[in-house]
Each structure stands twice: as C-alpha cells, then as structure tokens.
N, C-alpha and C. Protein backbone atom coordinates (compact mmCIF):
# COMPACT_ATOMS: atom_id res chain seq x y z
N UNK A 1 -12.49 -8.02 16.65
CA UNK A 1 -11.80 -6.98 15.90
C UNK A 1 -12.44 -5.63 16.21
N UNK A 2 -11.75 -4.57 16.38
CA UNK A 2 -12.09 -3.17 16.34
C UNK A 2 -12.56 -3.02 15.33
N UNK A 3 -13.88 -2.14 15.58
CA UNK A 3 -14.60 -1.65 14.45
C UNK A 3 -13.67 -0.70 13.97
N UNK A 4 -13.39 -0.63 12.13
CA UNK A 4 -12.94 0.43 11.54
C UNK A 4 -13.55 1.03 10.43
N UNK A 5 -12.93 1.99 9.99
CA UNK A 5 -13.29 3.19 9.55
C UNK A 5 -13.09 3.55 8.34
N UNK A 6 -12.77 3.07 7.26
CA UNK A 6 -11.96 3.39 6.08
C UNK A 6 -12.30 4.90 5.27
N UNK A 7 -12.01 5.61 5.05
CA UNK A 7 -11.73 6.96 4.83
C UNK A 7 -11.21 7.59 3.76
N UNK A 8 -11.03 8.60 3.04
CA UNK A 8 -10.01 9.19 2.28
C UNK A 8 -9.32 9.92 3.15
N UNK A 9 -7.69 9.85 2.96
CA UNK A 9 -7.03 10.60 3.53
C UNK A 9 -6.87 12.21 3.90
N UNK A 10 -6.55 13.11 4.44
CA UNK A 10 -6.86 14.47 4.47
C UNK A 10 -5.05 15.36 4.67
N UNK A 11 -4.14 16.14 4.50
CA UNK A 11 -3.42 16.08 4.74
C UNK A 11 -2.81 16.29 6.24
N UNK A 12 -3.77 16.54 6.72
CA UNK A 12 -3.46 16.58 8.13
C UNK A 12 -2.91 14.75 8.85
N UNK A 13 -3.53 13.86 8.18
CA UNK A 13 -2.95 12.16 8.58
C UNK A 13 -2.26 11.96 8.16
N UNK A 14 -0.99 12.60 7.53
CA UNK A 14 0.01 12.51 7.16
C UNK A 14 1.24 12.46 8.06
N UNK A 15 1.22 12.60 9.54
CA UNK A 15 2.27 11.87 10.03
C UNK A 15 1.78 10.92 10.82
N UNK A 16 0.43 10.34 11.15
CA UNK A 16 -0.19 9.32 11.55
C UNK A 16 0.44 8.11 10.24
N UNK A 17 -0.05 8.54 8.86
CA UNK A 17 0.38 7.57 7.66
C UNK A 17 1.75 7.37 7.59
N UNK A 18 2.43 8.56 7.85
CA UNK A 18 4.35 8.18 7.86
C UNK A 18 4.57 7.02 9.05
N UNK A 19 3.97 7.65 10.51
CA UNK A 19 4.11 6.39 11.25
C UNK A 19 4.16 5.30 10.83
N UNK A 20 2.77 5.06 10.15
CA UNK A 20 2.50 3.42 10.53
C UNK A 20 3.11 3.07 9.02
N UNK A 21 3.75 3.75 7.91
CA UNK A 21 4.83 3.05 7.11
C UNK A 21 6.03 2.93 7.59
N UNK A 22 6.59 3.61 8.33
CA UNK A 22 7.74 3.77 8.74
C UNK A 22 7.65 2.04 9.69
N UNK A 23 6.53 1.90 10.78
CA UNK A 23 6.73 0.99 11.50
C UNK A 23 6.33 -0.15 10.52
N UNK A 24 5.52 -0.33 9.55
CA UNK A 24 5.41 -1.69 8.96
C UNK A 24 6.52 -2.08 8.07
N UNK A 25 7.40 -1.39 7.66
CA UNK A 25 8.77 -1.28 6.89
C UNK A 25 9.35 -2.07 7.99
N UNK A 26 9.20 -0.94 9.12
CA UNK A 26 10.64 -2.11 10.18
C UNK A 26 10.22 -3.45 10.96
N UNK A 27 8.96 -3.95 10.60
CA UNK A 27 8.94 -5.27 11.07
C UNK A 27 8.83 -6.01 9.56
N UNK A 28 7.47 -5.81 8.52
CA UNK A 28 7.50 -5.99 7.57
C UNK A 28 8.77 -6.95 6.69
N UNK A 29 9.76 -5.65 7.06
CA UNK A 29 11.17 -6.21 5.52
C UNK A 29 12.32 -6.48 6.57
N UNK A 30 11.72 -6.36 7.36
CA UNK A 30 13.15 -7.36 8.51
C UNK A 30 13.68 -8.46 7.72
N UNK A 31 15.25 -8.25 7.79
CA UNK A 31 15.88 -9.56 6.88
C UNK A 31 15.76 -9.34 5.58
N UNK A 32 14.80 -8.79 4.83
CA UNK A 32 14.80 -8.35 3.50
C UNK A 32 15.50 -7.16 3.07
N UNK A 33 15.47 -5.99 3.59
CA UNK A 33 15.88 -4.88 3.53
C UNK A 33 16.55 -5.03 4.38
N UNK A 34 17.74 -3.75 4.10
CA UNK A 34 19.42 -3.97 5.19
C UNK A 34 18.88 -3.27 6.33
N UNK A 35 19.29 -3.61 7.64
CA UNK A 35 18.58 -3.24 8.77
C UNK A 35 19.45 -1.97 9.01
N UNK A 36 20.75 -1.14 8.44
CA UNK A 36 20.84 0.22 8.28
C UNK A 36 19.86 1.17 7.80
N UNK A 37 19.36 0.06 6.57
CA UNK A 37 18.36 1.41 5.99
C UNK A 37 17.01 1.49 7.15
N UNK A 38 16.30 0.44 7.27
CA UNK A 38 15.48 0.24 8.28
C UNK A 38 15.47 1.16 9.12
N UNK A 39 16.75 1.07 10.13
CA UNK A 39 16.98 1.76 11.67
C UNK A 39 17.21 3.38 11.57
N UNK A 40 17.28 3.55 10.34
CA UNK A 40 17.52 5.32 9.80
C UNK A 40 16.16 5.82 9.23
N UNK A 41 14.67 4.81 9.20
CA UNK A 41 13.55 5.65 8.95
C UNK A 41 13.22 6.19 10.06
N UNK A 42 12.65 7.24 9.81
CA UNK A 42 12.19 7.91 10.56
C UNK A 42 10.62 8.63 9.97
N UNK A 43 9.76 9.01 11.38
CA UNK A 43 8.13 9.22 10.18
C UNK A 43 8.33 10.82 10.44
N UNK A 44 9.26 11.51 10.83
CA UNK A 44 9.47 12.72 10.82
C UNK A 44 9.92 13.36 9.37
N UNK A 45 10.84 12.12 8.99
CA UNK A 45 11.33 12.65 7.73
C UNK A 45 10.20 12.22 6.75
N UNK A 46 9.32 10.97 6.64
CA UNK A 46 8.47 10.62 5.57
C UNK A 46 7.45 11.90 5.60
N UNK A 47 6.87 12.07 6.62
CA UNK A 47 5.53 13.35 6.41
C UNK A 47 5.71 14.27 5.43
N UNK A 48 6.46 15.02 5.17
CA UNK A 48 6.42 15.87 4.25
C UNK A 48 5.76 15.34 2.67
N UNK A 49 6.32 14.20 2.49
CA UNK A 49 6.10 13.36 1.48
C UNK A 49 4.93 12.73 1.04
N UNK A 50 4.44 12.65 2.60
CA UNK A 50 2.85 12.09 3.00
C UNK A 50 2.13 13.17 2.73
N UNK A 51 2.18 13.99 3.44
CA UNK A 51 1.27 15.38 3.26
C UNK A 51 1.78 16.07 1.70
N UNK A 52 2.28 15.87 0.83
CA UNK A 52 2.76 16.46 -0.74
C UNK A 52 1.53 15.35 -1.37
N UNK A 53 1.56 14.26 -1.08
CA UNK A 53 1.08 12.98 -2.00
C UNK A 53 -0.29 12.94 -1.96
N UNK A 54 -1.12 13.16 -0.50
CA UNK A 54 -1.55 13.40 0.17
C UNK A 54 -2.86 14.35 -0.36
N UNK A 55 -2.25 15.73 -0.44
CA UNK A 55 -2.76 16.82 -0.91
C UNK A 55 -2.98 16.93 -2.69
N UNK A 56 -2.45 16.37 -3.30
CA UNK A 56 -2.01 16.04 -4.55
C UNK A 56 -3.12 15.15 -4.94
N UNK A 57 -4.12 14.28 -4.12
CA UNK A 57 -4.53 13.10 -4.75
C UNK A 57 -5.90 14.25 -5.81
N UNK A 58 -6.16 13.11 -6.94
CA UNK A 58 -7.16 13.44 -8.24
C UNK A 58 -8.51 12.34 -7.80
N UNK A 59 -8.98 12.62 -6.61
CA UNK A 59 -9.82 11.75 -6.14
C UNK A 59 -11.08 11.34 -7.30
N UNK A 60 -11.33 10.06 -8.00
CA UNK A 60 -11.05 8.89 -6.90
C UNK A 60 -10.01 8.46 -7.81
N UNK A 61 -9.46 8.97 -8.78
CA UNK A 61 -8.42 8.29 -9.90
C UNK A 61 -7.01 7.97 -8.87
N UNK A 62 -6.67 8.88 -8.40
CA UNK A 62 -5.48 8.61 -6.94
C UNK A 62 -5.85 9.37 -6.05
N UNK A 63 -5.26 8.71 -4.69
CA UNK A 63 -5.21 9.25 -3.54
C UNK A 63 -4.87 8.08 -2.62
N UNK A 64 -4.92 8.52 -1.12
CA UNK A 64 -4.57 7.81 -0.42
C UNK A 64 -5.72 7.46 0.75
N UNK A 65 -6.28 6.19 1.10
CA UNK A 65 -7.12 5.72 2.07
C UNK A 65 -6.89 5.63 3.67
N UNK A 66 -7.11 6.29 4.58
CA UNK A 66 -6.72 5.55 5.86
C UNK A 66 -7.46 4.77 6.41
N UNK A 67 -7.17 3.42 7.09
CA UNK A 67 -8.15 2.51 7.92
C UNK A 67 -7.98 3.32 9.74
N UNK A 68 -9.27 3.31 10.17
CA UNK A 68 -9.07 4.37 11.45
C UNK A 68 -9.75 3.79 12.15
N UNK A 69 -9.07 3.12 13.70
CA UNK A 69 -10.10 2.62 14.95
C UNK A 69 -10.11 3.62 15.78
N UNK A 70 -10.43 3.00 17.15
CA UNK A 70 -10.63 4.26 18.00
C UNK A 70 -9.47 4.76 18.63
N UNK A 71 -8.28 3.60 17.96
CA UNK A 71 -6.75 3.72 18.53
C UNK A 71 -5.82 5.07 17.50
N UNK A 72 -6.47 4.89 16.38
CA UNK A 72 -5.99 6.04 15.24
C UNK A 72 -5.96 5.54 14.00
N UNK A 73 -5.20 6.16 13.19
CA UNK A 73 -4.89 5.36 11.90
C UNK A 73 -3.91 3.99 12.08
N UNK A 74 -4.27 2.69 11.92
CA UNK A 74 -3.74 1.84 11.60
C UNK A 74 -3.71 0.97 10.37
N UNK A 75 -4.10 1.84 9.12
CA UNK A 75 -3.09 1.47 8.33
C UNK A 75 -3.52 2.22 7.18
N UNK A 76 -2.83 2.06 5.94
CA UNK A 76 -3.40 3.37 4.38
C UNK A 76 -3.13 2.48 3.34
N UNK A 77 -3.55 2.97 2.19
CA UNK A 77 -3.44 2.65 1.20
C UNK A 77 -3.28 3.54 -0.02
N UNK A 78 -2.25 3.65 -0.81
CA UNK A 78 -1.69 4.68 -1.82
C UNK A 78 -1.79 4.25 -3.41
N UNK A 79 -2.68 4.77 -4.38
CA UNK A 79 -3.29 4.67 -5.77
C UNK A 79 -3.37 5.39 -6.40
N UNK A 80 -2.94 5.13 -8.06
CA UNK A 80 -3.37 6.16 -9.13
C UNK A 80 -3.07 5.23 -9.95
N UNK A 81 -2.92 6.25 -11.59
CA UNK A 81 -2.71 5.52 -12.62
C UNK A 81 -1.10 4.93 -12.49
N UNK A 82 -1.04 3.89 -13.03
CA UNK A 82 0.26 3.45 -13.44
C UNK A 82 0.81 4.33 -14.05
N UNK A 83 2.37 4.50 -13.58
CA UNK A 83 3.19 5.47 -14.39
C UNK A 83 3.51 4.84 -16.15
N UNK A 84 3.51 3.42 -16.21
CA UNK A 84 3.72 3.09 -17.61
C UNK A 84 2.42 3.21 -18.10
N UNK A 85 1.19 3.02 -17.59
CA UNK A 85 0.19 2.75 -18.59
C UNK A 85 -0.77 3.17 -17.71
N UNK A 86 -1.38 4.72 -17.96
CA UNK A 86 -1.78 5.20 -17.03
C UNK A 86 -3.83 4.85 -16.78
N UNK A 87 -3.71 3.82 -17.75
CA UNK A 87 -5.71 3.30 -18.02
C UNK A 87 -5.40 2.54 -17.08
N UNK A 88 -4.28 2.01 -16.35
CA UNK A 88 -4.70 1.09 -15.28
C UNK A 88 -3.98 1.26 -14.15
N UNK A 89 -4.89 1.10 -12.91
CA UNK A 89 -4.74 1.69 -11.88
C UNK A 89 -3.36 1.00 -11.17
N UNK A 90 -2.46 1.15 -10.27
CA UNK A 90 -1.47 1.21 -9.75
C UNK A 90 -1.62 1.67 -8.13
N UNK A 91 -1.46 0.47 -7.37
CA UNK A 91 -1.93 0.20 -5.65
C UNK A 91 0.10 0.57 -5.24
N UNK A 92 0.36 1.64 -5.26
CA UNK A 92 1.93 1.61 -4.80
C UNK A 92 1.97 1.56 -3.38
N UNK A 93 1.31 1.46 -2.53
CA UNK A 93 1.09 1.36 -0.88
C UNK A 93 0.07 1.10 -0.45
N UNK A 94 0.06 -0.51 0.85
CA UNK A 94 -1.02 -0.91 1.11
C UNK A 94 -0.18 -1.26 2.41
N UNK A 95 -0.25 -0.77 3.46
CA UNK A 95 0.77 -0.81 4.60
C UNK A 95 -0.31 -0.82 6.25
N UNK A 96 0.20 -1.49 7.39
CA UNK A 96 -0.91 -1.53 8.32
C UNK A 96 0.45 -1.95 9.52
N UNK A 97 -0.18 -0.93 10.85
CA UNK A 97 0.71 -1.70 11.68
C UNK A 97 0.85 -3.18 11.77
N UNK A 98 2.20 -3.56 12.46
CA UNK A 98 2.12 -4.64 12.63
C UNK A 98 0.95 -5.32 13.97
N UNK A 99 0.75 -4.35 14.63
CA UNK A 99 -0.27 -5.02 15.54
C UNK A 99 -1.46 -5.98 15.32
N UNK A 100 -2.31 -5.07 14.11
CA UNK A 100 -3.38 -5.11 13.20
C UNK A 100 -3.45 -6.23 12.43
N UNK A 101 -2.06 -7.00 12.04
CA UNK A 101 -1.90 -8.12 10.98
C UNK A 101 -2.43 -9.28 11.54
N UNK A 102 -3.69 -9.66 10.58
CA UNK A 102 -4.41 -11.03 10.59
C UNK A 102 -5.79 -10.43 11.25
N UNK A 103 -5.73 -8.90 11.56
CA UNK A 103 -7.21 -9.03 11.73
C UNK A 103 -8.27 -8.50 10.91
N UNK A 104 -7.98 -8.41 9.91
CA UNK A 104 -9.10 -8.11 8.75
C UNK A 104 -9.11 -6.52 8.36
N UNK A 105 -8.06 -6.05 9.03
CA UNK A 105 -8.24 -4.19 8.66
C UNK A 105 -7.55 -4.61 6.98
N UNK A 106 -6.76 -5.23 6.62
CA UNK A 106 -5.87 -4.94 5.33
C UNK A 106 -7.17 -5.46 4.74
N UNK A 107 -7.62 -6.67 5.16
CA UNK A 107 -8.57 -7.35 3.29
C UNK A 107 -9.69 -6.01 3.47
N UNK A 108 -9.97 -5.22 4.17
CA UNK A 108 -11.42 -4.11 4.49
C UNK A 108 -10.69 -3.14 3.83
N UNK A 109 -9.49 -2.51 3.71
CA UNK A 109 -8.36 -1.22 3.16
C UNK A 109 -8.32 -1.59 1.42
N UNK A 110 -8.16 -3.31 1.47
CA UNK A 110 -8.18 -3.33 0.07
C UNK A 110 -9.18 -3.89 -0.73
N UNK A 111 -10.18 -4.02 -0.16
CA UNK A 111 -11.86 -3.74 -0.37
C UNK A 111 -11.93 -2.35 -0.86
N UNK A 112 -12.05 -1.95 0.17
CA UNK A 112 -12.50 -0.33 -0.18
C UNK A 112 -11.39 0.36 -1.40
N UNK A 113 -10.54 -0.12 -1.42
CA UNK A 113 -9.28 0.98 -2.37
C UNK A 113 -9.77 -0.20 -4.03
N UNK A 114 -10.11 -1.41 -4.20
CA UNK A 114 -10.76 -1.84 -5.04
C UNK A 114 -12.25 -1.36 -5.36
N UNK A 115 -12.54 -0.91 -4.91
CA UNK A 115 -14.16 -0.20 -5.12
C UNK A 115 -13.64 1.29 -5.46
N UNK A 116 -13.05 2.15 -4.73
CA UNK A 116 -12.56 3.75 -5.18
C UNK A 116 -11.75 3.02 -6.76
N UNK A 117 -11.03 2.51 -7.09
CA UNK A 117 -10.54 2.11 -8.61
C UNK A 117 -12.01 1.80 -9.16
N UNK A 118 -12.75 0.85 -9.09
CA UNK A 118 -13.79 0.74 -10.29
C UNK A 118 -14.48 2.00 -9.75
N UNK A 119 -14.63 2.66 -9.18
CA UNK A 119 -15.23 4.44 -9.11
C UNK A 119 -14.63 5.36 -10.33
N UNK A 120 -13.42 4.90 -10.57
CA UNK A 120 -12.98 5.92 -10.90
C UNK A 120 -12.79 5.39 -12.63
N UNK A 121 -13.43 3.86 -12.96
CA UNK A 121 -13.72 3.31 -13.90
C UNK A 121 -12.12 2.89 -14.66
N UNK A 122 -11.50 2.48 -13.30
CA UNK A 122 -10.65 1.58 -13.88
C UNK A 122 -11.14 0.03 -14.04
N UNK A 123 -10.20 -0.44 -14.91
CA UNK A 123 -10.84 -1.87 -15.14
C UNK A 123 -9.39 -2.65 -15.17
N UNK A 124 -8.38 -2.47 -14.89
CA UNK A 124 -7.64 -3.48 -14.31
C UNK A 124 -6.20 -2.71 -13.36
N UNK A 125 -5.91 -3.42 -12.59
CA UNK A 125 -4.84 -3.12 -11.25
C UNK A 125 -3.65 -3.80 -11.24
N UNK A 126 -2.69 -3.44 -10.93
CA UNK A 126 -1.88 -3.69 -10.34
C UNK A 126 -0.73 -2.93 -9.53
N UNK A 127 0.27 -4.05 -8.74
CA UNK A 127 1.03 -3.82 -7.27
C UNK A 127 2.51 -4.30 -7.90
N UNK A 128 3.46 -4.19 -7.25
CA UNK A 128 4.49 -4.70 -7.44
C UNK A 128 4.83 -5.33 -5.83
N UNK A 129 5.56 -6.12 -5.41
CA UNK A 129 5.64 -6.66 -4.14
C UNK A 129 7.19 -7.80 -4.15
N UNK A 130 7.72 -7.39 -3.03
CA UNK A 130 8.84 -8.40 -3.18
C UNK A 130 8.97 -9.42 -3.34
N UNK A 131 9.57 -10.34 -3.79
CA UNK A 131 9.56 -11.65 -4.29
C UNK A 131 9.76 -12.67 -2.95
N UNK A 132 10.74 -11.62 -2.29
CA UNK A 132 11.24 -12.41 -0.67
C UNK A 132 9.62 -12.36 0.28
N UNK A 133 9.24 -11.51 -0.15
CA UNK A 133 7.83 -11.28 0.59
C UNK A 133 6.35 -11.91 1.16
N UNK A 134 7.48 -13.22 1.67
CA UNK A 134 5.84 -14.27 1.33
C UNK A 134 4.85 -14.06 1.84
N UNK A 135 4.49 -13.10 3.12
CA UNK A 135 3.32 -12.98 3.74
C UNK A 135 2.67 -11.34 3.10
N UNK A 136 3.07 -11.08 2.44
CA UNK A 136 2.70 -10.09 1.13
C UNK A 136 2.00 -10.69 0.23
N UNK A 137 2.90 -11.48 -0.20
CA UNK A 137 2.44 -12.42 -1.50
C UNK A 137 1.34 -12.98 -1.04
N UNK A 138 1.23 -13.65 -0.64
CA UNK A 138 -0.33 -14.68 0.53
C UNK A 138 -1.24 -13.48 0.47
N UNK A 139 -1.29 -12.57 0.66
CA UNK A 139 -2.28 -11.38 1.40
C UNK A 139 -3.26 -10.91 0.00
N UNK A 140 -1.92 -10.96 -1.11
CA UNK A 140 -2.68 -10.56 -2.28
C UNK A 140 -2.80 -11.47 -3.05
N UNK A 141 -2.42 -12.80 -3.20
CA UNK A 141 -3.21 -13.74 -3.93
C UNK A 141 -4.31 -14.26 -3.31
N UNK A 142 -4.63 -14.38 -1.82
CA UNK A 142 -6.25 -14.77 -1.30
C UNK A 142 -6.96 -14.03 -1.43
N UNK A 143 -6.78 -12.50 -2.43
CA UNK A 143 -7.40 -10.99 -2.54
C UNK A 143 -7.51 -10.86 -3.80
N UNK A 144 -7.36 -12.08 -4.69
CA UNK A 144 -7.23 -11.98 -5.98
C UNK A 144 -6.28 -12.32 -6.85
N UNK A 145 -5.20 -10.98 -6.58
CA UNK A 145 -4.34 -11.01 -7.46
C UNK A 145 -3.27 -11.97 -8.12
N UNK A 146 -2.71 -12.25 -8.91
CA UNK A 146 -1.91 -12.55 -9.71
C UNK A 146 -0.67 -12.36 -10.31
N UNK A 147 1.05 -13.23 -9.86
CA UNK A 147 1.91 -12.32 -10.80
C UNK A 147 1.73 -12.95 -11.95
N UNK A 148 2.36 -11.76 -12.64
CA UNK A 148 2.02 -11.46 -13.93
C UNK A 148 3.24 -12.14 -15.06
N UNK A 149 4.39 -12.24 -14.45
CA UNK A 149 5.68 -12.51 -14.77
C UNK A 149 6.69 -11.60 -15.00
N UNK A 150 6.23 -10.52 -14.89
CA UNK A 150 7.03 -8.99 -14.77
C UNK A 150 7.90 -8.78 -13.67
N UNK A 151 9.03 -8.82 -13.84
CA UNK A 151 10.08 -8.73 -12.61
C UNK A 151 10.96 -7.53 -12.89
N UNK A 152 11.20 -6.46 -11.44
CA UNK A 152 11.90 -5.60 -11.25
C UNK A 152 13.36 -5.66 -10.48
N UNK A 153 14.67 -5.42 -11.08
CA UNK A 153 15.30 -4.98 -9.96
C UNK A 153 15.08 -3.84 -9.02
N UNK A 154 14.92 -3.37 -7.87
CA UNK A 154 14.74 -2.31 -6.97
C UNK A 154 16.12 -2.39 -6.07
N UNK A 155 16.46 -1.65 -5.63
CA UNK A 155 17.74 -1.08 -5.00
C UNK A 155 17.08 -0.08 -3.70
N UNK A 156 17.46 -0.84 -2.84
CA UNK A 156 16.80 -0.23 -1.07
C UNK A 156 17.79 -0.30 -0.34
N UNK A 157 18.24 0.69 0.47
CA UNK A 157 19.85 0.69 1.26
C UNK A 157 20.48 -0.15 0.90
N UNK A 158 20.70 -0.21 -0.59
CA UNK A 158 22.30 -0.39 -1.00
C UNK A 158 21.94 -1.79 -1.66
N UNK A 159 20.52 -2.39 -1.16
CA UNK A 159 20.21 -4.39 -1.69
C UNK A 159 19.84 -4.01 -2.99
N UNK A 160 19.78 -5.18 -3.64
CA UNK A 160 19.45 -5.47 -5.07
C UNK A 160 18.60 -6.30 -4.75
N UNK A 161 16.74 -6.25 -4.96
CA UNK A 161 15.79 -6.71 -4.68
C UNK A 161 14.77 -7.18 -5.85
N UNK A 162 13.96 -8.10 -5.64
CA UNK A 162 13.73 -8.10 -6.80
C UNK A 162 12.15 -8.49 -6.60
N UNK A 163 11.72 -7.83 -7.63
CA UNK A 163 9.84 -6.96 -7.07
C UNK A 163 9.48 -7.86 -8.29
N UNK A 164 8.04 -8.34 -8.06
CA UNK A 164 7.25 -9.27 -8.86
C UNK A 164 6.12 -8.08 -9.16
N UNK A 165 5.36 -8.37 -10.42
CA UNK A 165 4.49 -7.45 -10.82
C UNK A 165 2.93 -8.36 -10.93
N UNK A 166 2.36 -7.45 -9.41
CA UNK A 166 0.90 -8.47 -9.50
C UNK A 166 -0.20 -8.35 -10.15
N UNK A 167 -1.31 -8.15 -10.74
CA UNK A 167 -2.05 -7.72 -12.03
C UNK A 167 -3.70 -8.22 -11.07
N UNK A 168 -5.01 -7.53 -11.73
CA UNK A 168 -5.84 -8.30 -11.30
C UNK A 168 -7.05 -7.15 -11.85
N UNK A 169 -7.96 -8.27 -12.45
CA UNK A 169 -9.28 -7.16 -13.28
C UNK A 169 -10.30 -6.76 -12.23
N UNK A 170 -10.74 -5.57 -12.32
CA UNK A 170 -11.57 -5.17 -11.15
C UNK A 170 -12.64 -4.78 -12.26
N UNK A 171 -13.59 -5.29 -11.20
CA UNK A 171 -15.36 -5.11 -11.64
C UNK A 171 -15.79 -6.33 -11.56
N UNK A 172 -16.83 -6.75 -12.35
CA UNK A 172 -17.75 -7.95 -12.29
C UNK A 172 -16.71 -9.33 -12.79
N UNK A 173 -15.38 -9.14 -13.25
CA UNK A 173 -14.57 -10.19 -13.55
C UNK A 173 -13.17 -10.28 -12.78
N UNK A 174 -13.38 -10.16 -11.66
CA UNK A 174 -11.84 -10.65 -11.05
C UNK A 174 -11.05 -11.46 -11.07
C-alpha cells in the first residue's frame, strides 16, 4: 500500500475532493442510482460546493479530511454536528477512489475522522448509508458501526432510495 497522508482539508482540494466524489458516485451507486443522474456529474460543477463546505469547516467540530499519496488526494471525509441533534457528530461523506478500495486508505480516513470527533468531545456518531449498499454496509460494520433502525426515504435522479441510519459510541466504549 502507498504510504498516506491524512490531513485537514484546505480550500484549495476542493476540486481534487469533487473529483474523487464525483468518480466514487459513478462506480460506487452503479445500478443503485439512475445512471442519468450518474453520467450528468460532473467535479466542475461539485467544487464550488467543496470549496463553500470546505472553507466553512468549525475545526475539529466539522470539516472535511483528505487521505493524500504521492498520486494526490484519493479520498475525504465530511463531519459535523448532526442537523437533528447537534451533541452528536454526523460523518455525511466518507468517499475514496475506486482504485484505492480494499487497500486500507478508507479504515486510516475513518480512523483519523473518529479521533478529530472525540477531539472535538463528541461521544457518539453517526452515517446514514444505502440499504442497497452492501459493500458500504460491510466497510462500516467491520469499523464498528451499527444500524440503528432509523430508515430514510432519499430521492436521487428521480429513485426513491432508502438510507439506513448507522450509530456508534466513540471513545473508550465503541
């Protein structure tokens, strides 16, 4: 494995970070998501969004992480408080090229983005993740987490999807 780098984001990696969401979306939710919406991302249009979110972070309560080899950013991670319940932290993006998958950059991205949360003296987390999503699901239950039984409809080019809510205590009791 390439040695990496894990980081806080700066807004300047903000179309390095649109990239590599844009590309883990289109292998990622292949078959899950309608391959119109897919074939119409673009990381030209996400950056702006990246660099707003980006610049915005309340470090270490939110912000965004990049994992960085000597190839570039291959992959980030996006955190703050939960919008319902803002004492507990909320992982809304944990994304990595597809190249990278299975070699240890994601469990090292969500290492480190679990250590910046108990920094910032949160004491419990959670993700939401698709239900169709099994190699999602796998990634974060050998990482801990847990669903919770909380289920979302979500609506993504036009599908009716349906997002599981994963939960998990950070600090000395995981």
């Amino acid at each position: 494995m390439a040695a990496v780098q894990i980081r806080q984001a700066r807004p300047d990696d903000a179309a390095a970070v649109a990239g590599v969401h844009v590309r883990s979306w289109q292998v990622a939710f292949s078959g899950l998501v309608p391959q119109h919406h897919l074939d119409a991302m673009a990381p030209s249009r996400e950056e702006p969004a990246w660099k707003a979110r980006i610049a915005a972070a309340r470090w270490p309560a939110s912000g965004v992480l990049v994992a960085e080899t000597e190839a570039g950013i291959v992959g980030f991670a996006g955190f703050g408080p939960s919008e319902g319940t803002p004492a507990i932290a909320e992982i809304g993006t944990l994304y990595a090229e597809p190249e990278v998958w299975g070699t240890g950059i994601g469990k090292q991205l969500m290492l480190a983005t679990m250590a910046t949360l108990e920094s910032a003296d949160y004491t419990q987390a959670m993700l939401w993740v698709l239900e169709d999503n099994g190699r999602a699901r796998r990634f974060y239950e050998v990482s801990g987490w847990r669903a919770d039984g909380a289920v979302v409809e979500d609506t993504t080019g036009g599908a009716s999807l349906r997002k599981l809510r994963y939960h998990r205590a950070l600090g000395s009791n995981p």
